[in-house]
PDB file of N, CA and C in Angstrom:
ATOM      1  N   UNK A   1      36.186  15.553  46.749  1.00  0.00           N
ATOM      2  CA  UNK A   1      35.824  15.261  45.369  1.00  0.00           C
ATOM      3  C   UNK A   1      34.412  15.786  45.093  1.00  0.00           C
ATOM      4  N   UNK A   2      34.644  16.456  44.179  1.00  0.00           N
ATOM      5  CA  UNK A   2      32.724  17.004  43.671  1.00  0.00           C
ATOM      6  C   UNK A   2      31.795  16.051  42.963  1.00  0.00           C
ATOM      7  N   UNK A   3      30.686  15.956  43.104  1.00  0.00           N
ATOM      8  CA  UNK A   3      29.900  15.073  42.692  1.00  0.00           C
ATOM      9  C   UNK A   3      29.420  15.252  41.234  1.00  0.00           C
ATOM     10  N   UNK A   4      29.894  16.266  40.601  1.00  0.00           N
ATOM     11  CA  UNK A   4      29.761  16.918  39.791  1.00  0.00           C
ATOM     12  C   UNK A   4      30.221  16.793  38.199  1.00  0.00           C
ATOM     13  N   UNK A   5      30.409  16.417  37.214  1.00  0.00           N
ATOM     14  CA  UNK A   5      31.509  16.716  35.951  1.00  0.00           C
ATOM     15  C   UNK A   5      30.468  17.720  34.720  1.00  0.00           C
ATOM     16  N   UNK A   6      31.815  17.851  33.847  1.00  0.00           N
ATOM     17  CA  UNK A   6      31.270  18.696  32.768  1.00  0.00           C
ATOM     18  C   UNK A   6      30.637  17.626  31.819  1.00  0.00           C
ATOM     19  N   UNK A   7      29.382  17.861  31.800  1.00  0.00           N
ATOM     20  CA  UNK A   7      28.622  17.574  30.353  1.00  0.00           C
ATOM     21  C   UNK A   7      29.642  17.699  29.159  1.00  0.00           C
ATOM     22  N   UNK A   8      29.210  17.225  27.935  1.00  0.00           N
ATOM     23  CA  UNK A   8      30.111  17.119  26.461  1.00  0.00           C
ATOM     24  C   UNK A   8      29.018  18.026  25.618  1.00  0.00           C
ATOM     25  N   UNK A   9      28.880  18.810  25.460  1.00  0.00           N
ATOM     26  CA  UNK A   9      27.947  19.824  24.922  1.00  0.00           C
ATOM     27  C   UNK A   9      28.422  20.097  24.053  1.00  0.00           C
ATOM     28  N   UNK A  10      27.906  20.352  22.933  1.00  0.00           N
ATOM     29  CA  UNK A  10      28.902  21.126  21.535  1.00  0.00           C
ATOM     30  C   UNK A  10      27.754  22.285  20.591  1.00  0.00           C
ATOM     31  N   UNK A  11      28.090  22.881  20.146  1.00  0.00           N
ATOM     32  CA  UNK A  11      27.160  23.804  19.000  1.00  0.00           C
ATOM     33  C   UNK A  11      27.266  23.258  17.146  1.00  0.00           C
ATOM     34  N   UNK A  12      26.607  23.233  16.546  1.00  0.00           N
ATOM     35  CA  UNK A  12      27.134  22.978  15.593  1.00  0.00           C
ATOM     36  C   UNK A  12      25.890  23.741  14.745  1.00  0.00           C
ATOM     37  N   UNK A  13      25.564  23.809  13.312  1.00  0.00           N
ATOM     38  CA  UNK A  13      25.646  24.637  12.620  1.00  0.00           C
ATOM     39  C   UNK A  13      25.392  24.136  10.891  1.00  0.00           C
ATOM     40  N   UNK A  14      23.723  23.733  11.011  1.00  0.00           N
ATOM     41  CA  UNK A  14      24.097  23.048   9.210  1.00  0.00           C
ATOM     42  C   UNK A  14      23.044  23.896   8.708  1.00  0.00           C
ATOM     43  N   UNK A  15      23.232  23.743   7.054  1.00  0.00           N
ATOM     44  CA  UNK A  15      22.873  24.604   6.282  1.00  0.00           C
ATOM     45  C   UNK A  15      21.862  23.722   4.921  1.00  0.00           C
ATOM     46  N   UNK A  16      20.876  23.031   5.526  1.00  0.00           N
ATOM     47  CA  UNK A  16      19.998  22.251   4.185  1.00  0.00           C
ATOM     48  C   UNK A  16      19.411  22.650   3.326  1.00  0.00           C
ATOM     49  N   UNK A  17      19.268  23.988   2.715  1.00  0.00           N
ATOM     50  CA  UNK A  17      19.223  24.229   2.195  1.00  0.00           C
ATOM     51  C   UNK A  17      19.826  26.028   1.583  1.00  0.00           C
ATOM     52  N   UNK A  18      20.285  26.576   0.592  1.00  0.00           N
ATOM     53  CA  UNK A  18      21.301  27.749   0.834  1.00  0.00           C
ATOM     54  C   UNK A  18      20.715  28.835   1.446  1.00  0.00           C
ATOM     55  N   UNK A  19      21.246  29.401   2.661  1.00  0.00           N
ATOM     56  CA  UNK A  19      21.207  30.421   3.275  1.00  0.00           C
ATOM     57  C   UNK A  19      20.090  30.194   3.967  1.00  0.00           C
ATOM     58  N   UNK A  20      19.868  29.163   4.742  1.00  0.00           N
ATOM     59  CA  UNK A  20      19.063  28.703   5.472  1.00  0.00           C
ATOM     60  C   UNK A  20      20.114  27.943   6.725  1.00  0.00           C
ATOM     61  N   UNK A  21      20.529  28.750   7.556  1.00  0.00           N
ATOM     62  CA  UNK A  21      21.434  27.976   8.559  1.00  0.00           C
ATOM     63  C   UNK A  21      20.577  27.965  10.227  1.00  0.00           C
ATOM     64  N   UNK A  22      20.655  26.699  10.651  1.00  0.00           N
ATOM     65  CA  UNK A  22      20.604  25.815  12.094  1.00  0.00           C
ATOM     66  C   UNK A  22      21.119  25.770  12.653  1.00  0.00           C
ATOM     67  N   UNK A  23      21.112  25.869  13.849  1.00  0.00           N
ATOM     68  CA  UNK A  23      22.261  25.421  15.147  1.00  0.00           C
ATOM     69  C   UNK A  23      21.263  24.598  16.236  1.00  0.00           C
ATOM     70  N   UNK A  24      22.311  23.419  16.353  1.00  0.00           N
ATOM     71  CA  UNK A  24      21.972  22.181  16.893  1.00  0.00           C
ATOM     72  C   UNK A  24      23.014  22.189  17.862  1.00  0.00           C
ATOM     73  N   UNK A  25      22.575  22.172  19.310  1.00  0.00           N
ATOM     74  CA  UNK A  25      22.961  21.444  20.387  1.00  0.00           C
ATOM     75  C   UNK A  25      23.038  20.383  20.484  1.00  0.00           C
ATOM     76  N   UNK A  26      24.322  19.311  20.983  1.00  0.00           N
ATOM     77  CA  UNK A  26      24.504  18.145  21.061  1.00  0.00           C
ATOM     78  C   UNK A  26      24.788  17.945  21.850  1.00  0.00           C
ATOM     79  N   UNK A  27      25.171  16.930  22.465  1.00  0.00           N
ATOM     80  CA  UNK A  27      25.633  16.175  23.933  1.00  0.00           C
ATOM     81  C   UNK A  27      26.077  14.966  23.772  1.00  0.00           C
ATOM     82  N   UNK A  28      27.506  13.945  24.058  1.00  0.00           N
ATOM     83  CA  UNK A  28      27.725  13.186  23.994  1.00  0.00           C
ATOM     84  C   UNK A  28      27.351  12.366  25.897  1.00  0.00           C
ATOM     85  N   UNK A  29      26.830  11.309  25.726  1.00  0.00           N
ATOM     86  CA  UNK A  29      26.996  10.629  27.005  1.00  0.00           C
ATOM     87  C   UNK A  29      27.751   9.607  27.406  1.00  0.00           C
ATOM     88  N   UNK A  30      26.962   8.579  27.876  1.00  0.00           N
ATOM     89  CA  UNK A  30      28.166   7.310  27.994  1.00  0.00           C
ATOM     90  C   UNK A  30      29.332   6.848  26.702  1.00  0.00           C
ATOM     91  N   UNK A  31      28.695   7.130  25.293  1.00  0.00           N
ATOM     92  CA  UNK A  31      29.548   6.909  24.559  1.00  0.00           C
ATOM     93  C   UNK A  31      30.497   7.982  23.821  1.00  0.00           C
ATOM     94  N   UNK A  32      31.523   8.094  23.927  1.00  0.00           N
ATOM     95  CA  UNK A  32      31.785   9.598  23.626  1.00  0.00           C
ATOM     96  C   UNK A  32      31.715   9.891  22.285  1.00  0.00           C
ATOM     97  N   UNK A  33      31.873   8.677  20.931  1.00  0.00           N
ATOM     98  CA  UNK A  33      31.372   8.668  19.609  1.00  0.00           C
ATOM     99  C   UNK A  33      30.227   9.228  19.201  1.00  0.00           C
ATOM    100  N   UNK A  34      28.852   8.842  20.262  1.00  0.00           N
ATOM    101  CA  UNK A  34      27.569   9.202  19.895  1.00  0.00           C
ATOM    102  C   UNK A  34      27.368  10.307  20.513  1.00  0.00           C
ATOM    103  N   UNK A  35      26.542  11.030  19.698  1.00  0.00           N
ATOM    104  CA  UNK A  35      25.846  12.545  20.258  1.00  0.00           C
ATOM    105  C   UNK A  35      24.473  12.526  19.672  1.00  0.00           C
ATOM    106  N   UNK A  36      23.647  13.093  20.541  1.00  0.00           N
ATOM    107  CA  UNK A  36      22.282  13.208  20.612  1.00  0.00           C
ATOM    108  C   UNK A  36      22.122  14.487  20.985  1.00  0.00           C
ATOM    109  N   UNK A  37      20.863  14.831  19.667  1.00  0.00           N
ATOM    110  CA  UNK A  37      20.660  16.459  19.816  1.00  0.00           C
ATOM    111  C   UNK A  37      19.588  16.769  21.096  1.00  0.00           C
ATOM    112  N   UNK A  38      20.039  17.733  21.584  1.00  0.00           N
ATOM    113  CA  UNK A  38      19.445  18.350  22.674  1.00  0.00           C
ATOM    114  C   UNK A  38      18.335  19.230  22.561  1.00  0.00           C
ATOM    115  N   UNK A  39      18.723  20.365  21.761  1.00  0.00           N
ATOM    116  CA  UNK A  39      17.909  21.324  21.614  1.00  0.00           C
ATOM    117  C   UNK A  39      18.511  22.271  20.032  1.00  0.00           C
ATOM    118  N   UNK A  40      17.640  22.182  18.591  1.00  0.00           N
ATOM    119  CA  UNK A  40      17.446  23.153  18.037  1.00  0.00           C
ATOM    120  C   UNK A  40      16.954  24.458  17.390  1.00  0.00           C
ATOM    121  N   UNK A  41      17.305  25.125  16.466  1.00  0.00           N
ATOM    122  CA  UNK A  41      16.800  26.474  15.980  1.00  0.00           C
ATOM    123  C   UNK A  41      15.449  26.379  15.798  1.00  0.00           C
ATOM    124  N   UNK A  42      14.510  26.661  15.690  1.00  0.00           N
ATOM    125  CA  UNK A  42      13.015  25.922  15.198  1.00  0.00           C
ATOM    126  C   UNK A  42      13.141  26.859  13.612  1.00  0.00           C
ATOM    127  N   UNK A  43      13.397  28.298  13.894  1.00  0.00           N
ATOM    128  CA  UNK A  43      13.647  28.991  12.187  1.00  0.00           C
ATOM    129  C   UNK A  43      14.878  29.308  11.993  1.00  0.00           C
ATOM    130  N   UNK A  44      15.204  29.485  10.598  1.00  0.00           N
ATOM    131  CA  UNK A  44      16.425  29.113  10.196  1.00  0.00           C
ATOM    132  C   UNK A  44      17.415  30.723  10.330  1.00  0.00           C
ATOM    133  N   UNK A  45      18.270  30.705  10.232  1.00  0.00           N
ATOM    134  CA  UNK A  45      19.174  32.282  10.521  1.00  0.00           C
ATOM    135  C   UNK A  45      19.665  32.747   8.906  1.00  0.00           C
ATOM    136  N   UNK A  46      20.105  33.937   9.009  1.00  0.00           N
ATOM    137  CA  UNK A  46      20.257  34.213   7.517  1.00  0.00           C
ATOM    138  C   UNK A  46      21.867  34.191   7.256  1.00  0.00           C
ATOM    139  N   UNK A  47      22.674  33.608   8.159  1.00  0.00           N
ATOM    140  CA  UNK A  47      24.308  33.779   7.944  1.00  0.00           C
ATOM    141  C   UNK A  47      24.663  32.112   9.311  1.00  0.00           C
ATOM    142  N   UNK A  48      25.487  31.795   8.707  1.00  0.00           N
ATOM    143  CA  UNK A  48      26.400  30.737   9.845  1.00  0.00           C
ATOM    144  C   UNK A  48      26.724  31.419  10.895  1.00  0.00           C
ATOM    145  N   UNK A  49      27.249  32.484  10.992  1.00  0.00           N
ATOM    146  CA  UNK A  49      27.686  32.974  12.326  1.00  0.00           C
ATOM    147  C   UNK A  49      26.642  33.779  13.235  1.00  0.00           C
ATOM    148  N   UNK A  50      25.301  33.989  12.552  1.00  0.00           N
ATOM    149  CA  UNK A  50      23.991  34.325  13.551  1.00  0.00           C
ATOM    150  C   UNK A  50      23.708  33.131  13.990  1.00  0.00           C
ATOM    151  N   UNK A  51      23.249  31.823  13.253  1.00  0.00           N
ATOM    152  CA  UNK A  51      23.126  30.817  13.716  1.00  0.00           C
ATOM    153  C   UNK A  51      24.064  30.410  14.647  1.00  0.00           C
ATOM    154  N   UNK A  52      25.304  30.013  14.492  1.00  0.00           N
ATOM    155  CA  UNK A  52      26.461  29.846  15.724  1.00  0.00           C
ATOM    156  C   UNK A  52      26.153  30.688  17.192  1.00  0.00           C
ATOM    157  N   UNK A  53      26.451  32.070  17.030  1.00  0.00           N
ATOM    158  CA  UNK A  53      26.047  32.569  18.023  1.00  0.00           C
ATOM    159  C   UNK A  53      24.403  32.976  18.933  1.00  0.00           C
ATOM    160  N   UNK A  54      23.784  31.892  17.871  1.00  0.00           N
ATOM    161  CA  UNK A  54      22.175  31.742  18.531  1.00  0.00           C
ATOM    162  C   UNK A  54      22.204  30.640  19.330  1.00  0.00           C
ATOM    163  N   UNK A  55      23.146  29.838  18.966  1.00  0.00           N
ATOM    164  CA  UNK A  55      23.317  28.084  19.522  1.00  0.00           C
ATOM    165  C   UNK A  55      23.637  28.547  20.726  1.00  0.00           C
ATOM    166  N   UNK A  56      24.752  29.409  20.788  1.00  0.00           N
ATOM    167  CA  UNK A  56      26.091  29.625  21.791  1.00  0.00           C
ATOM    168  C   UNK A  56      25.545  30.455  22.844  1.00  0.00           C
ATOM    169  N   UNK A  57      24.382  30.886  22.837  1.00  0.00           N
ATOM    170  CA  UNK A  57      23.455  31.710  23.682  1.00  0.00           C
ATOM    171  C   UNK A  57      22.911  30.853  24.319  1.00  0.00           C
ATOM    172  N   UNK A  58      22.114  29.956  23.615  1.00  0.00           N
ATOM    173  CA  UNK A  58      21.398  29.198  24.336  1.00  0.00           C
ATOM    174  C   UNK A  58      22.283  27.981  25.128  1.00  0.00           C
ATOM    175  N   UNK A  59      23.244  27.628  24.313  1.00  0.00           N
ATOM    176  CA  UNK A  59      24.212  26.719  25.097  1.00  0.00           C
ATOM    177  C   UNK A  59      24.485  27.573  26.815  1.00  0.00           C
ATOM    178  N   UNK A  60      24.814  28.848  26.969  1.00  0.00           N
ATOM    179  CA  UNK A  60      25.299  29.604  27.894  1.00  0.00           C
ATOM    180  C   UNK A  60      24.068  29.468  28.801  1.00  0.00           C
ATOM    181  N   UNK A  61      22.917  29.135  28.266  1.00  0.00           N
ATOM    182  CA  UNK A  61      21.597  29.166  29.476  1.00  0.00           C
ATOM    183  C   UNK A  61      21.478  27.543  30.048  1.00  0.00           C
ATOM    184  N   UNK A  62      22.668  26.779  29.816  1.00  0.00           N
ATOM    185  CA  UNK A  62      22.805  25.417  30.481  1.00  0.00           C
ATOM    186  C   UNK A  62      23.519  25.553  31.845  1.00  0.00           C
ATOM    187  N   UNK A  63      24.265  26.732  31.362  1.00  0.00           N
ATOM    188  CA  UNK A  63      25.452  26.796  32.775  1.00  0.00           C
ATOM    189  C   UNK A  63      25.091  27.759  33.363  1.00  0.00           C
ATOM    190  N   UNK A  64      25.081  27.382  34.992  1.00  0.00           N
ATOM    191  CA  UNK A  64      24.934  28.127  36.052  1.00  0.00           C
ATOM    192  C   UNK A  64      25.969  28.918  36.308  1.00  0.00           C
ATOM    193  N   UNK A  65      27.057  28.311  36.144  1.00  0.00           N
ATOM    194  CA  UNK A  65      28.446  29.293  36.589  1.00  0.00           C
ATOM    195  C   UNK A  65      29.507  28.709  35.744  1.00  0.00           C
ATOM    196  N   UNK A  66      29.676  30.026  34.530  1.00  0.00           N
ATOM    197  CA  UNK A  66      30.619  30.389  33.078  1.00  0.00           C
ATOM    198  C   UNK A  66      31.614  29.829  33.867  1.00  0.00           C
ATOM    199  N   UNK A  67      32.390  30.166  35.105  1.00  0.00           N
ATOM    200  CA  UNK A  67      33.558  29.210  35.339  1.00  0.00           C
ATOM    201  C   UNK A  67      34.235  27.682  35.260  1.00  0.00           C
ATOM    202  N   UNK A  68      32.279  27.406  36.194  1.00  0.00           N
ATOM    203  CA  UNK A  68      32.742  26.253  36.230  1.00  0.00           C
ATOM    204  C   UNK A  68      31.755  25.375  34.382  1.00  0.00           C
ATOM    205  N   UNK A  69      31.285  25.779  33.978  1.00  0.00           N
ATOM    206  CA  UNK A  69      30.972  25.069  32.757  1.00  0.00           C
ATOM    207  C   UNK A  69      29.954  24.396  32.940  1.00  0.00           C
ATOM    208  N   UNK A  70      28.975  23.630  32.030  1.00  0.00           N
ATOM    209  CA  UNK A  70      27.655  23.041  32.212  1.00  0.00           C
ATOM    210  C   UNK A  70      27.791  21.645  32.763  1.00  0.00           C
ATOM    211  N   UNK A  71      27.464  21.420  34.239  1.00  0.00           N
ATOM    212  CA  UNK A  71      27.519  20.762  34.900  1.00  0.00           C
ATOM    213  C   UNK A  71      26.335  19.510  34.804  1.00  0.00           C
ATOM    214  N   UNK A  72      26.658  18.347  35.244  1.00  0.00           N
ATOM    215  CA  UNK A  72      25.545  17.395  35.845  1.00  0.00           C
ATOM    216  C   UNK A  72      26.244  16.540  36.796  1.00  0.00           C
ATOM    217  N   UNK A  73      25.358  15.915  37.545  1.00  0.00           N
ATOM    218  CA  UNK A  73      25.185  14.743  38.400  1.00  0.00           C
ATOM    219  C   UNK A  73      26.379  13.724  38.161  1.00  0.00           C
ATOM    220  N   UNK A  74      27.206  13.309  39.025  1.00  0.00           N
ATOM    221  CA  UNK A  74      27.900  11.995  38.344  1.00  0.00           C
ATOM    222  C   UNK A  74      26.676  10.820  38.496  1.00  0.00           C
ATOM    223  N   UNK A  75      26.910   9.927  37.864  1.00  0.00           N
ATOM    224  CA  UNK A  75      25.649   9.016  38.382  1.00  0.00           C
ATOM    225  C   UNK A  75      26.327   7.576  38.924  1.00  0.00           C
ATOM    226  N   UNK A  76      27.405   7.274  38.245  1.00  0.00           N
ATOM    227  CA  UNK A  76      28.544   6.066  39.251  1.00  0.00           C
ATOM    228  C   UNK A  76      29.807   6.752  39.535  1.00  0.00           C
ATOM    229  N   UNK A  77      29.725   7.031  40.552  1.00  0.00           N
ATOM    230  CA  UNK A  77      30.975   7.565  40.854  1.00  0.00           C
ATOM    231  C   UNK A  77      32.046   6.877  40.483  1.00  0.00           C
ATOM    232  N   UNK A  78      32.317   5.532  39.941  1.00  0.00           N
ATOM    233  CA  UNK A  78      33.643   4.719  39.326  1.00  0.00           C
ATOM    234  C   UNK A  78      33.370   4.648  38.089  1.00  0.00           C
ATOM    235  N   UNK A  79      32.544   5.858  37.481  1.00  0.00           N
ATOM    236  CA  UNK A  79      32.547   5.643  35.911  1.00  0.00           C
ATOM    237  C   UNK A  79      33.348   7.013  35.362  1.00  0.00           C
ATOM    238  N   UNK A  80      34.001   6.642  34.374  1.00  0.00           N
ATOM    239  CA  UNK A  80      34.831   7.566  33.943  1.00  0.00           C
ATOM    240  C   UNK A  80      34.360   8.899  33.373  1.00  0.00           C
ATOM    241  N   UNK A  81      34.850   9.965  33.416  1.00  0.00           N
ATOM    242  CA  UNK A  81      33.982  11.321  32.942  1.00  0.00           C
ATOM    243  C   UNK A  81      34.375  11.356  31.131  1.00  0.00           C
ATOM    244  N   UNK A  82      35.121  10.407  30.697  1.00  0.00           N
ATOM    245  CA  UNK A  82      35.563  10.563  28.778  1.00  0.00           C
ATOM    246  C   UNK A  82      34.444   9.439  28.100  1.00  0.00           C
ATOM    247  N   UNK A  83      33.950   8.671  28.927  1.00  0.00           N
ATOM    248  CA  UNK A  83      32.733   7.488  28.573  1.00  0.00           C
ATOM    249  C   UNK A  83      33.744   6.246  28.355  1.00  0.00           C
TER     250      UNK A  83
END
């Protein structure tokens, strides 16, 4: 058994004001409802899909190995990996 599971990481992508788009890294932990941002854009992109694929870059610099996906620590091994 690996000591290991996949993080809940997601990209997402808002737009507060027009043509001003963000991408926000999230992470769900023990609760799988709640997500807490990780890391965002600091300036804004000029289209949703530059922003998306600015997130999705930086999301890719979490994981060591694209196979196995962005990994962490289990921390109780009898705790479930869905929260």
């Amino acid at each position: 058994m690996r000591d290991l599971h996949l993080r809940r990481v997601a990209v997402f992508v808002y737009e507060p004001d027009p043509g001003d788009f963000y991408w926000v890294l999230i992470e769900s932990k023990d609760d799988a409802y709640m997500w807490l941002d990780i890391e965002g854009a600091q300036e804004p992109h000029p289209t949703w899909i530059r922003a998306f694929e600015a997130g999705n870059t930086t999301l890719l610099k979490l994981v060591a190995d694209q196979n196995m996906g962005p990994l962490a620590p289990v921390e109780d091994e009898n705790a479930s990996p869905l929260g």
